[in-house]
Protein backbone atom coordinates (compact mmCIF):
# COMPACT_ATOMS: atom_id res chain seq x y z
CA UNK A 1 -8.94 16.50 26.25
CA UNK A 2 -10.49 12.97 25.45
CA UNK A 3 -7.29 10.32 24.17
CA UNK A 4 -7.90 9.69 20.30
CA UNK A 5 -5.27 6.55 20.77
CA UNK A 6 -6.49 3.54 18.83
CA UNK A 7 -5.77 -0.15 20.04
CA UNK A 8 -3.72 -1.92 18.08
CA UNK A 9 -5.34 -5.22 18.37
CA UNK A 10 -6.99 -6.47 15.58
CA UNK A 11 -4.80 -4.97 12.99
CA UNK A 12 -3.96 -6.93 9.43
CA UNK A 13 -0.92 -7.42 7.46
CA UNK A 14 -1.54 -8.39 3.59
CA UNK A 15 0.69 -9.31 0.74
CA UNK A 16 -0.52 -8.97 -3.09
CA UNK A 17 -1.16 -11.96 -5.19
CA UNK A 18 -2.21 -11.65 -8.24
CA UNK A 19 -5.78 -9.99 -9.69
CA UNK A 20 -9.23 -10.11 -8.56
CA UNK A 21 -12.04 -9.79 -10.91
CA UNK A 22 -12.43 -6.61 -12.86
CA UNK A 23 -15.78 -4.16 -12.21
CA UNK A 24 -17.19 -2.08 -14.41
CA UNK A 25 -16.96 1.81 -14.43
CA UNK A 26 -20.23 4.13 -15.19
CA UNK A 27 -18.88 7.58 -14.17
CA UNK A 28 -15.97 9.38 -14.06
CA UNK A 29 -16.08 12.86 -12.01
CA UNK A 30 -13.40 14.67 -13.00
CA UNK A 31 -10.71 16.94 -10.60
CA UNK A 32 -8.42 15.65 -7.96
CA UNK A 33 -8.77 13.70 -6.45
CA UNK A 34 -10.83 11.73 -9.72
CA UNK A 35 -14.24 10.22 -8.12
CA UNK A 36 -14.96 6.88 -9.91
CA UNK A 37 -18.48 5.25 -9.42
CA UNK A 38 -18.93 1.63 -9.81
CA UNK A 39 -22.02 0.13 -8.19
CA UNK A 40 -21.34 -2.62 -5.54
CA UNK A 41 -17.89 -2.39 -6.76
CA UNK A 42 -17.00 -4.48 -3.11
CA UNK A 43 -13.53 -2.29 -2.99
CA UNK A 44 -11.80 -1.37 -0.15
CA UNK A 45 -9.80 1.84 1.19
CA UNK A 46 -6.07 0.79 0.47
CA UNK A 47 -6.76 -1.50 -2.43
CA UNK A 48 -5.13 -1.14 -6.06
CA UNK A 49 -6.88 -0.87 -8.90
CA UNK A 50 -5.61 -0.95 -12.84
CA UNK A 51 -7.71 1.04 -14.80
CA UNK A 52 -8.39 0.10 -19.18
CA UNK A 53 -11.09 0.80 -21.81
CA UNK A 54 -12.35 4.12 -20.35
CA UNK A 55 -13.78 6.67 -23.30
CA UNK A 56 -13.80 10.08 -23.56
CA UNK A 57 -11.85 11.30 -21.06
CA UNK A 58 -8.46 7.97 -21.16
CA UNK A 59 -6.29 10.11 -18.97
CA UNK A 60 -6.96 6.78 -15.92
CA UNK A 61 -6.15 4.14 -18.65
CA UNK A 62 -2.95 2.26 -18.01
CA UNK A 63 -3.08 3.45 -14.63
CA UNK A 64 -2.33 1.59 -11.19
CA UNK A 65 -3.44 3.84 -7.95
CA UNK A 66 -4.51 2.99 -4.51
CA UNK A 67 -8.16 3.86 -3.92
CA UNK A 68 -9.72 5.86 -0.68
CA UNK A 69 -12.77 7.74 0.21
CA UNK A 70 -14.64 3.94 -0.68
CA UNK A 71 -18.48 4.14 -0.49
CA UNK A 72 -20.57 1.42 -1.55
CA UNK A 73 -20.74 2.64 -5.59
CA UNK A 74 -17.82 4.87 -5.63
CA UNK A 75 -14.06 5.43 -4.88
CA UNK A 76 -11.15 8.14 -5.01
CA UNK A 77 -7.94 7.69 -7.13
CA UNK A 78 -5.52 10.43 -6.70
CA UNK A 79 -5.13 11.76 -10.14
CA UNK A 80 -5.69 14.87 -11.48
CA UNK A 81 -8.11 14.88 -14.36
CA UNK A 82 -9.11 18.44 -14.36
CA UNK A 83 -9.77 20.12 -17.11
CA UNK A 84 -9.59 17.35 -18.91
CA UNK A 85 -12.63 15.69 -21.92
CA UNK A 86 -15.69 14.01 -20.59
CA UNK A 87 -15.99 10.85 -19.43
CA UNK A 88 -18.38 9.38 -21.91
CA UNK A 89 -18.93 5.52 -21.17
CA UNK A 90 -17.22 2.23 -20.48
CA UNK A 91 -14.11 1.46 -18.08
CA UNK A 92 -12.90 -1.32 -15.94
CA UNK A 93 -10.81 -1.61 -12.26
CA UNK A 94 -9.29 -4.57 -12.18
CA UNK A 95 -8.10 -4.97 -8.14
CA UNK A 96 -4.88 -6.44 -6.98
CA UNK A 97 -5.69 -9.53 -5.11
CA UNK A 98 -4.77 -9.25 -1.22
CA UNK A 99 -3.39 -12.83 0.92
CA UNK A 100 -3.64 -11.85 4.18
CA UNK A 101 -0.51 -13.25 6.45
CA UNK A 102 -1.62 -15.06 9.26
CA UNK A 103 -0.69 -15.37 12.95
CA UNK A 104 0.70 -11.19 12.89
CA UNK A 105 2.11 -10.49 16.70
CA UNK A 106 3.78 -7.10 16.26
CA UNK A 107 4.87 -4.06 13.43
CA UNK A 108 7.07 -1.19 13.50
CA UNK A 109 8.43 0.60 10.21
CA UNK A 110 8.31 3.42 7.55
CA UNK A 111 11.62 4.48 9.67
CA UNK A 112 13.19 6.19 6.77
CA UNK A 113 14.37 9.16 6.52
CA UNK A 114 15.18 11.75 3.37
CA UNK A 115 18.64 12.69 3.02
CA UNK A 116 20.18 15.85 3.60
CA UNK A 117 21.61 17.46 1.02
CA UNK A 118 24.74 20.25 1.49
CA UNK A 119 24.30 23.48 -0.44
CA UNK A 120 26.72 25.41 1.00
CA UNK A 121 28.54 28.13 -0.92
CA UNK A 122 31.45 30.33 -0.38
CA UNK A 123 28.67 33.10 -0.50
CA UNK A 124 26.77 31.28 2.95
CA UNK A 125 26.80 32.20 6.42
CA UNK A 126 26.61 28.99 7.63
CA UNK A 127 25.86 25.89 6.52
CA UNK A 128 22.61 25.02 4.41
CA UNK A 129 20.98 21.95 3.35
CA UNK A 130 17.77 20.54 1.18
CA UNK A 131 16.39 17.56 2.14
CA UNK A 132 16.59 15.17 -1.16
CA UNK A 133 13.87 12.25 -2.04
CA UNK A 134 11.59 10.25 1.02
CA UNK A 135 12.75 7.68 1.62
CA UNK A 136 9.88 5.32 4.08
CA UNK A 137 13.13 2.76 4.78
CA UNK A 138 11.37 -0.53 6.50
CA UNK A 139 9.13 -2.39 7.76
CA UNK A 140 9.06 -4.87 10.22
CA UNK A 141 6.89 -7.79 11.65
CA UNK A 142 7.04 -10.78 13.69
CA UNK A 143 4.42 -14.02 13.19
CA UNK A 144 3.86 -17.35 14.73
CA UNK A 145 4.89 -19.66 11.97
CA UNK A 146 2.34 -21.42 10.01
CA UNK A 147 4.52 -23.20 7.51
CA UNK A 148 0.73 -23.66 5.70
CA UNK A 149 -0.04 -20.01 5.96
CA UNK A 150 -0.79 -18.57 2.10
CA UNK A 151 0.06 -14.97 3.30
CA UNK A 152 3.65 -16.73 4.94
CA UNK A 153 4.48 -18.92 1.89
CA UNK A 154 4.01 -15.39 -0.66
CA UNK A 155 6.74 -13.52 1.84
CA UNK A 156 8.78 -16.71 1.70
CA UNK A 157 8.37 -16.88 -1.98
CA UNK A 158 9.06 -13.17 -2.77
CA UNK A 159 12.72 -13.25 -0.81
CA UNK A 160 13.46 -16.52 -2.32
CA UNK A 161 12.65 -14.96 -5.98
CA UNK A 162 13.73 -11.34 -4.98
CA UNK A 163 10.16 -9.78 -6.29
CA UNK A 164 8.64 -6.73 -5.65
CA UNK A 165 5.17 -7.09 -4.00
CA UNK A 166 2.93 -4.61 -2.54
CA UNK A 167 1.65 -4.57 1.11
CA UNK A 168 -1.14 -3.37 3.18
CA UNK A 169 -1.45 -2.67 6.43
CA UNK A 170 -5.06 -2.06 7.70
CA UNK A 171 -5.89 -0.86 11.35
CA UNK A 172 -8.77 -1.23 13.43
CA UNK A 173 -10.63 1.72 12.42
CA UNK A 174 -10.38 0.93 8.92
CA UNK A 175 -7.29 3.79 7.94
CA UNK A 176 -4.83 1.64 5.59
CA UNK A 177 -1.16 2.37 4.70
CA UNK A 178 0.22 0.49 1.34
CA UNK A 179 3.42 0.46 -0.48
CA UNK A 180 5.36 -1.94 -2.22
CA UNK A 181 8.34 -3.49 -0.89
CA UNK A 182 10.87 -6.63 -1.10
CA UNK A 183 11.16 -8.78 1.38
CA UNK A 184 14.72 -8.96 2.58
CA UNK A 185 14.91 -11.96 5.48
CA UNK A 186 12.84 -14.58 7.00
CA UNK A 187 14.29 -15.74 10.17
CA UNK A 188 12.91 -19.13 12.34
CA UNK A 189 13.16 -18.41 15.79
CA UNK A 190 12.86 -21.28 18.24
CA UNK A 191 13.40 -22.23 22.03
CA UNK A 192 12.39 -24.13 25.09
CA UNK A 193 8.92 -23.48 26.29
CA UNK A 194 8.12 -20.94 23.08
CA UNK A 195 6.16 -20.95 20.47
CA UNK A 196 8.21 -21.51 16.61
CA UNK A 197 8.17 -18.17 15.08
CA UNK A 198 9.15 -15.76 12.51
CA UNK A 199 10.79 -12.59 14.00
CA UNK A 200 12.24 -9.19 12.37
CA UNK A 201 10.90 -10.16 9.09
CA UNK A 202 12.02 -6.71 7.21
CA UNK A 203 10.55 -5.70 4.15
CA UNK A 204 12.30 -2.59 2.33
CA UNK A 205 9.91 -0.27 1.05
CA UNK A 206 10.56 0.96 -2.59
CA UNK A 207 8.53 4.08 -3.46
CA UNK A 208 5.80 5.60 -1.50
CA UNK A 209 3.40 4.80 1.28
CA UNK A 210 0.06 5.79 0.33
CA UNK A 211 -2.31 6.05 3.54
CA UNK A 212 -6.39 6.05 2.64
């Protein structure tokens, strides 16, 4: 059988910061996932949109979701719309704006696990468990510091303030994995005949990790 392995080189690391400019919506296909078309919309798999002003069917306004299934006019949002009234006219997605941090040497995370919890009885035969909530735990990264870098300064800024920010990780082949996390430590690293760098910088996820 012919390896399906993918190279990690060339993979990105980005960091939200604030909004990009919001596109307009001119169809809504109802089901789930909810197909959205937007021509030239420029949107990527991974990104997150805020949805307002939609008529007809208003079951996407007020909504934040990561996108997938991205073609040139239109876009995936997993929410369930079925059965739901017609999608008449109007709508905007207005995109979280992506900082992409610079200099990115190695990753490792979503090393959570849920836990286990006991149900045992009097009336069991051994023990049982049920697994409670996901949880994705961390995610790690090492950079070369850039003390200039914009994507560096928003992780600085985020542990300094203690804000939740949302992350994307996009590899080579396109596939994306984001989720929304607080950066919990920066450490300088530093020594004869190295570079200056940034290493074990560990972001706690909070929530999900939605892969497009």
């Amino acid at each position: 059988m012919t390896s399906t392995a993918i190279s990690a080189q060339g993979s990105t690391l980005s960091v939200s910061g604030g909004t990009g400019a919001a596109k307009p919506i001119t169809g809504v296909a109802l089901g789930y996932p909810t197909i959205i078309t937007s021509a030239a919309h420029g949107f990527s798999n991974g990104d997150i949109e805020t949805f307002a002003a939609l008529a007809g069917n208003t079951t996407l306004n007020g909504v934040t979701a990561v996108i997938k299934n991205v073609t040139a006019n239109t876009y995936a949002v997993d929410v369930d719309t079925t059965g739901g009234a017609a999608y008449t006219n109007g709508g905007t997605a207005t995109p979280v704006a992506w900082t992409p941090i610079g200099n990115l040497n190695n990753f490792k995370g979503f090393d959570g696990q849920a836990n286990e919890i006991d149900k045992t009885n009097l009336s069991s035969v051994a023990k049982e468990f049920m697994l409670g909530l996901q949880d994705f735990g961390h995610f790690t990264f090492d950079v070369d510091k850039d003390f200039a870098d914009p994507g560096q300064l928003a992780c600085d800024a985020a542990k300094r303030a203690g804000t939740l920010k949302q992350f994307k990780l996009t590899a080579p082949n396109g596939k994306t994995a984001t989720f929304s996390a607080y950066v919990k430590n920066s450490p300088l690293d530093g020594g004869v005949d190295q570079l200056l760098k940034t290493t074990g910088i560990s972001l706690r996820i909070s929530g999900d990790v939605v892969y497009a």
